[in-house]
PDB file of N, CA and C in Angstrom:
ATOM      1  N   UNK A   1      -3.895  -1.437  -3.140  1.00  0.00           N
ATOM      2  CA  UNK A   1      -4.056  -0.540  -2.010  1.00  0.00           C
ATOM      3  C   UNK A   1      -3.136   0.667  -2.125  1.00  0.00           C
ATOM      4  N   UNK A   2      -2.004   0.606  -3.293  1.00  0.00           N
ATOM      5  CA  UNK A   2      -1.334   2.167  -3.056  1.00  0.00           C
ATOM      6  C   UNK A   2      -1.437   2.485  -3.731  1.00  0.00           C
ATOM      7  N   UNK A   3      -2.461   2.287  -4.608  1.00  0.00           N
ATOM      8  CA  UNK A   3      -3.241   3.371  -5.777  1.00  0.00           C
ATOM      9  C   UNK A   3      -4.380   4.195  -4.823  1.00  0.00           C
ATOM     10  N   UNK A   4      -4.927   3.652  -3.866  1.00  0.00           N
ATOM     11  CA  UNK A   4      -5.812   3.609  -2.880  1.00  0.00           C
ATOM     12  C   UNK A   4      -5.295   5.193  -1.937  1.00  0.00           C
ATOM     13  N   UNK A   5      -3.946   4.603  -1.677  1.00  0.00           N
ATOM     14  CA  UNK A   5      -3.142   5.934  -0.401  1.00  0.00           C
ATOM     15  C   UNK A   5      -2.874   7.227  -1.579  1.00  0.00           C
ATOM     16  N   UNK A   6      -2.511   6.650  -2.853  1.00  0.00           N
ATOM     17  CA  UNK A   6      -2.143   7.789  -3.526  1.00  0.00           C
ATOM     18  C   UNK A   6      -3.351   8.821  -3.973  1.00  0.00           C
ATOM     19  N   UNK A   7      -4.262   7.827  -4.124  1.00  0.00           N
ATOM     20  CA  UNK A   7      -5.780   8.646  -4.645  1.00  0.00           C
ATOM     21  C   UNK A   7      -6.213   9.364  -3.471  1.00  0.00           C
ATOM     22  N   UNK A   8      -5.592   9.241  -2.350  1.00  0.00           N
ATOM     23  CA  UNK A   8      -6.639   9.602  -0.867  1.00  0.00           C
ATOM     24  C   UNK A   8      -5.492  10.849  -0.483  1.00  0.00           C
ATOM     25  N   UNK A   9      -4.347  10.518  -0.759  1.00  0.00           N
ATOM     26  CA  UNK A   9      -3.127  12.111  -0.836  1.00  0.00           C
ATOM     27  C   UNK A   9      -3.194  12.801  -1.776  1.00  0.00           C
ATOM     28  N   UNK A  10      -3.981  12.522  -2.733  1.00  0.00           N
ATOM     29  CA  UNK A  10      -4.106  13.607  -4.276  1.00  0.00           C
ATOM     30  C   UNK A  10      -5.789  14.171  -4.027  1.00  0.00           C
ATOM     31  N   UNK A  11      -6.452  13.874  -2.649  1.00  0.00           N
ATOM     32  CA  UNK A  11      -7.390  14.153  -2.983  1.00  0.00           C
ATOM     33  C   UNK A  11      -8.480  13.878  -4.111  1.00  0.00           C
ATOM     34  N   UNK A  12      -8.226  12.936  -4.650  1.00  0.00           N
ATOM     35  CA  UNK A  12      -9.091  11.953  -5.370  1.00  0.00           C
ATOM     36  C   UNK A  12     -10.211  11.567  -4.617  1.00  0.00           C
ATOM     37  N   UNK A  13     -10.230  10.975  -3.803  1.00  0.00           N
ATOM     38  CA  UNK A  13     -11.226  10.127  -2.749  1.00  0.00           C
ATOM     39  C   UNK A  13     -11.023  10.366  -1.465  1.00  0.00           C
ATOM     40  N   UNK A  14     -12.093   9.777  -1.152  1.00  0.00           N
ATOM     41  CA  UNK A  14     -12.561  10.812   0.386  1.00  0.00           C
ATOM     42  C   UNK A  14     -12.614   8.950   1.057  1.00  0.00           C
ATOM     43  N   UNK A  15     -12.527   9.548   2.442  1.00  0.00           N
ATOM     44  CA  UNK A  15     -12.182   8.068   3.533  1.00  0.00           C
ATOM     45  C   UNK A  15     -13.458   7.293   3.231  1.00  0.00           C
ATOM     46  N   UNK A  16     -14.448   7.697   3.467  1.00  0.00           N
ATOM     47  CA  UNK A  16     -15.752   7.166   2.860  1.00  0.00           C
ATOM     48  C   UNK A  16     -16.145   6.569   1.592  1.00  0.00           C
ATOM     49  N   UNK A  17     -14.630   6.824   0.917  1.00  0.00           N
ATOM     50  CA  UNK A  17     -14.958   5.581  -0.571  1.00  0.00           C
ATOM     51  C   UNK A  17     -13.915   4.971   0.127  1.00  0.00           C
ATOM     52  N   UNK A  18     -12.844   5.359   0.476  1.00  0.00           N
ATOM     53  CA  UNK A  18     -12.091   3.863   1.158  1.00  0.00           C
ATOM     54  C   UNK A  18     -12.677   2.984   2.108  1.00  0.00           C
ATOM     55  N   UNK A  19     -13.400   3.359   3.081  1.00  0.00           N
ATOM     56  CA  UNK A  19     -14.468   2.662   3.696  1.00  0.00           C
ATOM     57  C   UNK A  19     -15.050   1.364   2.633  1.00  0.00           C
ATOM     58  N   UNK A  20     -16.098   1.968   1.738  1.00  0.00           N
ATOM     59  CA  UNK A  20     -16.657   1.396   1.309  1.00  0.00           C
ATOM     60  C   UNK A  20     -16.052   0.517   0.239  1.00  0.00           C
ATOM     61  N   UNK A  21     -14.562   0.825  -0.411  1.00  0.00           N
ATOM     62  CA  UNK A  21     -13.773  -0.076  -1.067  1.00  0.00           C
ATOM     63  C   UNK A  21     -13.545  -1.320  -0.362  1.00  0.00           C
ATOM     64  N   UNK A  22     -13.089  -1.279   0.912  1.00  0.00           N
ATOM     65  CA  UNK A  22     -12.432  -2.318   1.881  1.00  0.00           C
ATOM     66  C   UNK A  22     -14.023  -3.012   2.552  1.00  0.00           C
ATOM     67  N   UNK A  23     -14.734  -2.597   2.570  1.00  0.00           N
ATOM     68  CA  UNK A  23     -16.240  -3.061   2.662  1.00  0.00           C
ATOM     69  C   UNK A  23     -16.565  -4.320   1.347  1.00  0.00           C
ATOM     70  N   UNK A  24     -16.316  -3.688   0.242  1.00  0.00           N
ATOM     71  CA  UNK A  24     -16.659  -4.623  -1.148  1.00  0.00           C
ATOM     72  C   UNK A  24     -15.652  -4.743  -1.614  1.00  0.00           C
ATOM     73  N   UNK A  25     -14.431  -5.695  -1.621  1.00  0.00           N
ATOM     74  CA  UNK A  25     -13.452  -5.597  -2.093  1.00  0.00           C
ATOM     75  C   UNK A  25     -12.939  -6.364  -3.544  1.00  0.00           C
ATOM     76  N   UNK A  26     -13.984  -6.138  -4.281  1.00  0.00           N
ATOM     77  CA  UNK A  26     -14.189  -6.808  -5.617  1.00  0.00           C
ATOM     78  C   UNK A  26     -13.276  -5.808  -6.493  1.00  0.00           C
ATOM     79  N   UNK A  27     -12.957  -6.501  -7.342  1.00  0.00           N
ATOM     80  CA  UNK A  27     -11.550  -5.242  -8.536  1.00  0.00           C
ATOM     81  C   UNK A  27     -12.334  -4.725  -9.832  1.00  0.00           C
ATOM     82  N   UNK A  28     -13.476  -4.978  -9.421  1.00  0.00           N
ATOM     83  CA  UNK A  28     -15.021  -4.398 -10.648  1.00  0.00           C
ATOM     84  C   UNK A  28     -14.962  -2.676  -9.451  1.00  0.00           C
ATOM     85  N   UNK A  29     -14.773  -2.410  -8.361  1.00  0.00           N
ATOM     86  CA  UNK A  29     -15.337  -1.405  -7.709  1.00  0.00           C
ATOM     87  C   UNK A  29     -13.831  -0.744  -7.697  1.00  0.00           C
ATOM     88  N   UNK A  30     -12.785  -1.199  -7.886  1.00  0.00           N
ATOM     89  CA  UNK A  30     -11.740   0.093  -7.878  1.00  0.00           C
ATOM     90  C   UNK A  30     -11.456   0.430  -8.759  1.00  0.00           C
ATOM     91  N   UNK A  31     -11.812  -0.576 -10.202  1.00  0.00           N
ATOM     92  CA  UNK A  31     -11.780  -0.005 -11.533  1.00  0.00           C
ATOM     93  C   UNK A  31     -12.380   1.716 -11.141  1.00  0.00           C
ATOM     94  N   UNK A  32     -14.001   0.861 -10.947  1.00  0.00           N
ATOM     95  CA  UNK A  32     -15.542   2.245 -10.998  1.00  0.00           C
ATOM     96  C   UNK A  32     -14.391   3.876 -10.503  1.00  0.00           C
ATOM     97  N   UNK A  33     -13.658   3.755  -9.642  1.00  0.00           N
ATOM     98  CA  UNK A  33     -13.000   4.700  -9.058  1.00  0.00           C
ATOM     99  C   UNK A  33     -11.667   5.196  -9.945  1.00  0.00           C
ATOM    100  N   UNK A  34     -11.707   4.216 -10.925  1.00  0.00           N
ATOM    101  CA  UNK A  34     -10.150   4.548 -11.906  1.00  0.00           C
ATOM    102  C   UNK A  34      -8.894   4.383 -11.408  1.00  0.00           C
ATOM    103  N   UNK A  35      -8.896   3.597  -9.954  1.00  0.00           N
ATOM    104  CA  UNK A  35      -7.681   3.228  -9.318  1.00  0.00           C
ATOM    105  C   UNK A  35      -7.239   1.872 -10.550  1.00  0.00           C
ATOM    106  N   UNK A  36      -5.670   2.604 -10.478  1.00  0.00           N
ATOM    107  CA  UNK A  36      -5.493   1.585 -11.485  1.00  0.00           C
ATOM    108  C   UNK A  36      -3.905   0.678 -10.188  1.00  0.00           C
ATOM    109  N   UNK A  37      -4.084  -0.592 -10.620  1.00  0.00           N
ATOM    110  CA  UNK A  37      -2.742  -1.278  -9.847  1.00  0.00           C
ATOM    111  C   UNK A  37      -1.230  -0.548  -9.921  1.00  0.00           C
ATOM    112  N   UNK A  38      -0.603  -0.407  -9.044  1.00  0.00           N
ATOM    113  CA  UNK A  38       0.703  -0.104  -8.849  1.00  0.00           C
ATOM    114  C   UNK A  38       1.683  -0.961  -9.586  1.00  0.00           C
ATOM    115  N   UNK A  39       2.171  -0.456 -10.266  1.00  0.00           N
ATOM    116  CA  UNK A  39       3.491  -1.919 -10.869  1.00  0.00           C
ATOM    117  C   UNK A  39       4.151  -2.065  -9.947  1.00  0.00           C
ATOM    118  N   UNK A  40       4.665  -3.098  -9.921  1.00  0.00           N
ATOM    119  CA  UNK A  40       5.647  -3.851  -8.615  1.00  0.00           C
ATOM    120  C   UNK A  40       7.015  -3.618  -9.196  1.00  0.00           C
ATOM    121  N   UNK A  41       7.397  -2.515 -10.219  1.00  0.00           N
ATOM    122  CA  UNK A  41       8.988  -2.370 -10.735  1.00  0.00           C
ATOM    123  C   UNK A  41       9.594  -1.609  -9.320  1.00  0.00           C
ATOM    124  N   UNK A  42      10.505  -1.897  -9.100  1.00  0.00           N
ATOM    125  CA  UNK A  42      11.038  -1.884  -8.182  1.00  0.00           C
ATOM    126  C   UNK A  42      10.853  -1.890  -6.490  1.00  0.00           C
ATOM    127  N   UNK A  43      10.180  -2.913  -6.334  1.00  0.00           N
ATOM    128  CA  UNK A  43       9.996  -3.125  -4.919  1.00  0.00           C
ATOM    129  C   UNK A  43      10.398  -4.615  -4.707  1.00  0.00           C
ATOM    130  N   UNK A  44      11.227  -4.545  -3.827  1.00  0.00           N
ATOM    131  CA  UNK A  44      12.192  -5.213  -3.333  1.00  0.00           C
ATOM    132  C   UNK A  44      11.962  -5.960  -1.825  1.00  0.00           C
ATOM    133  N   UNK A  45      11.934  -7.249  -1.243  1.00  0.00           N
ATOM    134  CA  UNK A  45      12.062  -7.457   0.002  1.00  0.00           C
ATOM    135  C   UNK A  45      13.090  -7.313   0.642  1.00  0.00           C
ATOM    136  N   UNK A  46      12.767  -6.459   1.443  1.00  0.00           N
ATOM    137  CA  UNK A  46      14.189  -5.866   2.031  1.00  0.00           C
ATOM    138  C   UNK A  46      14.302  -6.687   3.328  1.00  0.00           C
ATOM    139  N   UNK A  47      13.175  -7.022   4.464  1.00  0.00           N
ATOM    140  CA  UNK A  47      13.373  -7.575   5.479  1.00  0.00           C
ATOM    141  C   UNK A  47      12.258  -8.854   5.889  1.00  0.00           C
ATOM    142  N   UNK A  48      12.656  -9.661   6.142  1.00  0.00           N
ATOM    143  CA  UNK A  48      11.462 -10.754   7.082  1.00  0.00           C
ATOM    144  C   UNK A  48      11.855 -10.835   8.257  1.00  0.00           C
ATOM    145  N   UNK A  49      11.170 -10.729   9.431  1.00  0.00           N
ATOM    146  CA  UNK A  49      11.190 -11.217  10.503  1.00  0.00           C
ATOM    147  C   UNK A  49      10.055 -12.382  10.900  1.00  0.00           C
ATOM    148  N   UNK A  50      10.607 -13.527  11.356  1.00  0.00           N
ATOM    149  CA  UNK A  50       9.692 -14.302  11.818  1.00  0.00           C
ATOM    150  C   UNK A  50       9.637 -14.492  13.503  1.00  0.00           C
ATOM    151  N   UNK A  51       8.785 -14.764  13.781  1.00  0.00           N
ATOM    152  CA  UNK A  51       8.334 -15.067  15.337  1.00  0.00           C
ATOM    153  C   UNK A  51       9.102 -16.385  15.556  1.00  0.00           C
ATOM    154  N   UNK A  52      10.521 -15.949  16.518  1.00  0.00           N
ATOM    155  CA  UNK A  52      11.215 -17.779  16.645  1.00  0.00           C
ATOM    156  C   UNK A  52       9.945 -19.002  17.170  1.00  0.00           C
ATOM    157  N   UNK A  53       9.239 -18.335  17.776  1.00  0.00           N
ATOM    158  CA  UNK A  53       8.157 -19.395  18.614  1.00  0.00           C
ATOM    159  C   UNK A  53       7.372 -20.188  17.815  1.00  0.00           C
ATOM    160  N   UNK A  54       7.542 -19.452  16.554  1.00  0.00           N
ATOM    161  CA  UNK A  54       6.596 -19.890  15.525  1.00  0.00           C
ATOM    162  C   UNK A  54       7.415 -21.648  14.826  1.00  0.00           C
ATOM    163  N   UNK A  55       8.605 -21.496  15.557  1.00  0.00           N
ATOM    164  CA  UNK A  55       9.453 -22.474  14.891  1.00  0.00           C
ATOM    165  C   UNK A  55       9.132 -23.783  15.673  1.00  0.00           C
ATOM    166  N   UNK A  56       9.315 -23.001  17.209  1.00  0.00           N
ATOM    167  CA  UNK A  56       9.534 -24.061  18.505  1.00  0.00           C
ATOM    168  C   UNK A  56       8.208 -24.512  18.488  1.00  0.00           C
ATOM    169  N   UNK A  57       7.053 -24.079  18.161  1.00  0.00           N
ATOM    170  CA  UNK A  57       5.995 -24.366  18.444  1.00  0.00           C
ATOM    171  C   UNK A  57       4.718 -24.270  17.335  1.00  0.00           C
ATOM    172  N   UNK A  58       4.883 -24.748  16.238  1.00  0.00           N
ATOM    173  CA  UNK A  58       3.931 -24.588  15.135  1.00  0.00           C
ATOM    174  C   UNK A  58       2.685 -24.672  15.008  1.00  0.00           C
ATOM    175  N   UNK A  59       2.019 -23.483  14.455  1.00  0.00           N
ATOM    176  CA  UNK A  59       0.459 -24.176  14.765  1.00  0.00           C
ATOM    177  C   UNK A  59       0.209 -25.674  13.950  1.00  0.00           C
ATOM    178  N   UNK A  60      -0.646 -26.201  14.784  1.00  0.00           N
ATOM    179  CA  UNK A  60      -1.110 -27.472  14.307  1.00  0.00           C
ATOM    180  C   UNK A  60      -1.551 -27.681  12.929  1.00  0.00           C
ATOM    181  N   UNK A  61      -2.256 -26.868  12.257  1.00  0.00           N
ATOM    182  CA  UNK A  61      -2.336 -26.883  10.737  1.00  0.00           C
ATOM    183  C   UNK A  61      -1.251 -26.780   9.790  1.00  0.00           C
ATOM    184  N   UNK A  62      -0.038 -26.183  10.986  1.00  0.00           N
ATOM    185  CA  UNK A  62       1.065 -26.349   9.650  1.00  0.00           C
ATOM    186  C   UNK A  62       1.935 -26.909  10.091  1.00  0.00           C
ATOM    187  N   UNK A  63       1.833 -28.305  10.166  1.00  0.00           N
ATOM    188  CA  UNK A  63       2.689 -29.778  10.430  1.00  0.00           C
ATOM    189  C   UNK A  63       2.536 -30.086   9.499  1.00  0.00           C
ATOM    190  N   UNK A  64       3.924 -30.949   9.316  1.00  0.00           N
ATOM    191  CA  UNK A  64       4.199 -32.040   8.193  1.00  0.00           C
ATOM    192  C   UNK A  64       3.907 -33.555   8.500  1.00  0.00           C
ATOM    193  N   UNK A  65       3.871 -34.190   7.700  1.00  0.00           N
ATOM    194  CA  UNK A  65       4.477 -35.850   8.420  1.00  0.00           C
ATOM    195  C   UNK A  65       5.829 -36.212   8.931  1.00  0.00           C
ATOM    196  N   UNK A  66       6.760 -35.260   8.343  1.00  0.00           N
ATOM    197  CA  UNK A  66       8.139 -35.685   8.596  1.00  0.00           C
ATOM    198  C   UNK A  66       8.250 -35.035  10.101  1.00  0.00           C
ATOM    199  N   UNK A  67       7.120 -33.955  10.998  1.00  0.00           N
ATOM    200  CA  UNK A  67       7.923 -33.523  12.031  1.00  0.00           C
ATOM    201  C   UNK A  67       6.994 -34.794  12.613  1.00  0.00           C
ATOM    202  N   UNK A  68       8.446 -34.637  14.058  1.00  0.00           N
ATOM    203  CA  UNK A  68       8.214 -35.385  15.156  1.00  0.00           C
ATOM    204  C   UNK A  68       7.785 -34.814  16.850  1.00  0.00           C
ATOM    205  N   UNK A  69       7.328 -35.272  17.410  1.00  0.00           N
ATOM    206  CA  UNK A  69       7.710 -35.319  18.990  1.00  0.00           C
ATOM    207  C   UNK A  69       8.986 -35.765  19.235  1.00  0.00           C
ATOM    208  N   UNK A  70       9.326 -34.450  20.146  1.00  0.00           N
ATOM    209  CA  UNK A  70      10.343 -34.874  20.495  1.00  0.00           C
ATOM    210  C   UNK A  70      11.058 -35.791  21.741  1.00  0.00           C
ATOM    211  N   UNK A  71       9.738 -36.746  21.723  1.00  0.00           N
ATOM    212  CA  UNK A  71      10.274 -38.236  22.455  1.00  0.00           C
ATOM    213  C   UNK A  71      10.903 -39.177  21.026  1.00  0.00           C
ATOM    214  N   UNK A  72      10.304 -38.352  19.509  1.00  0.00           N
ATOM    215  CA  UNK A  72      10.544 -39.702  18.862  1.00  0.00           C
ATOM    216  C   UNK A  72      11.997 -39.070  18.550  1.00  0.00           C
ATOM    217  N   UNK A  73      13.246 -40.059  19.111  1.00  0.00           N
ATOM    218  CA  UNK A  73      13.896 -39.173  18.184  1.00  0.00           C
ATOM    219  C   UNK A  73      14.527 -40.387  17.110  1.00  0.00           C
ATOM    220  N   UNK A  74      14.111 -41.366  17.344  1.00  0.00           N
ATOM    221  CA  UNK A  74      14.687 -42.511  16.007  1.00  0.00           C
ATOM    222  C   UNK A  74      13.556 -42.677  15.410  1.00  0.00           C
ATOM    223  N   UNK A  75      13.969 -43.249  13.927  1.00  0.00           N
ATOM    224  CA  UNK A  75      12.491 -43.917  13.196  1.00  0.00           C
ATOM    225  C   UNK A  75      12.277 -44.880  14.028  1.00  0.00           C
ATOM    226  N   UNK A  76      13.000 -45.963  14.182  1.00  0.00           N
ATOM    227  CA  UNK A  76      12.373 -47.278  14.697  1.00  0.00           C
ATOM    228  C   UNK A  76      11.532 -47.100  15.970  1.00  0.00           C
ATOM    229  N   UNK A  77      11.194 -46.003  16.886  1.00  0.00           N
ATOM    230  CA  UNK A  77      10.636 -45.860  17.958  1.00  0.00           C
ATOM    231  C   UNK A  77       9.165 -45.197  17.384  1.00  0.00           C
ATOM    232  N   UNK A  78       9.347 -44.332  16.264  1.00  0.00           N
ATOM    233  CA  UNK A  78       8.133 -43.583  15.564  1.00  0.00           C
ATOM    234  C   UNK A  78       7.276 -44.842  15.153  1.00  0.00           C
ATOM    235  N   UNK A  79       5.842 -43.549  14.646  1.00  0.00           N
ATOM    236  CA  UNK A  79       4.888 -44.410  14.085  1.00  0.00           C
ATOM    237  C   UNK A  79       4.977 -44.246  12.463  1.00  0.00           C
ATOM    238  N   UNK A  80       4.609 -45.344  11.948  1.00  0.00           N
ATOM    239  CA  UNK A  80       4.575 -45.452  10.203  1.00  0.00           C
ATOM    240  C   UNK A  80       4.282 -44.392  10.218  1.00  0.00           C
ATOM    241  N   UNK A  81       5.187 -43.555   8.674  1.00  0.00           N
ATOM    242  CA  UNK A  81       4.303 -42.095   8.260  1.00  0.00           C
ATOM    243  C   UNK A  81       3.743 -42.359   6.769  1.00  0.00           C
ATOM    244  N   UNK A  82       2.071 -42.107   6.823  1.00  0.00           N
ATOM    245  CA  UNK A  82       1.929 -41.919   5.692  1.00  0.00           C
ATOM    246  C   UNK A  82       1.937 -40.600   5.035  1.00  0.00           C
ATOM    247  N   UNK A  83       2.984 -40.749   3.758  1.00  0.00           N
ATOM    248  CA  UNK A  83       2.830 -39.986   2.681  1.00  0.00           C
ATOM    249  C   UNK A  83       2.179 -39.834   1.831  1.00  0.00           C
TER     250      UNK A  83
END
């Protein structure tokens, strides 16, 4: 995609092939355009922020076996976990 912003600030391509890039987003159609990938030399993660709520309250698809309710707070009160 920042071969994409650079081709669209150099006047390369018009919003209407970006349209239609993000429409078909196959890497056979940005070749066709000669967008070539950005090297990743020097880009760096500089920041993450996560949503604390995301901690207190996880979506259901991303549970483990090891978390609990927090009524269980001993094993011996929990249910068998299968691993």
């Amino acid at each position: 995609m920042i071969a994409v912003i650079v081709a669209y600030a150099n006047y390369d391509i018009e919003l209407r092939d970006i349209d239609w890039l993000l429409s078909r987003p196959d890497p056979i159609n940005f070749f066709a355009f000669d967008l070539v990938a950005a090297p990743p030399n020097g880009l760096f993660l500089a920041n993450v922020v996560y949503d604390p709520n995301s901690f207190l309250n996880p979506l259901p698809y991303a549970s483990h076996p090891w978390d609990f309710r927090e009524d269980d707070n001993d094993l011996e009160n929990s249910k068998d976990i299968i691993c």
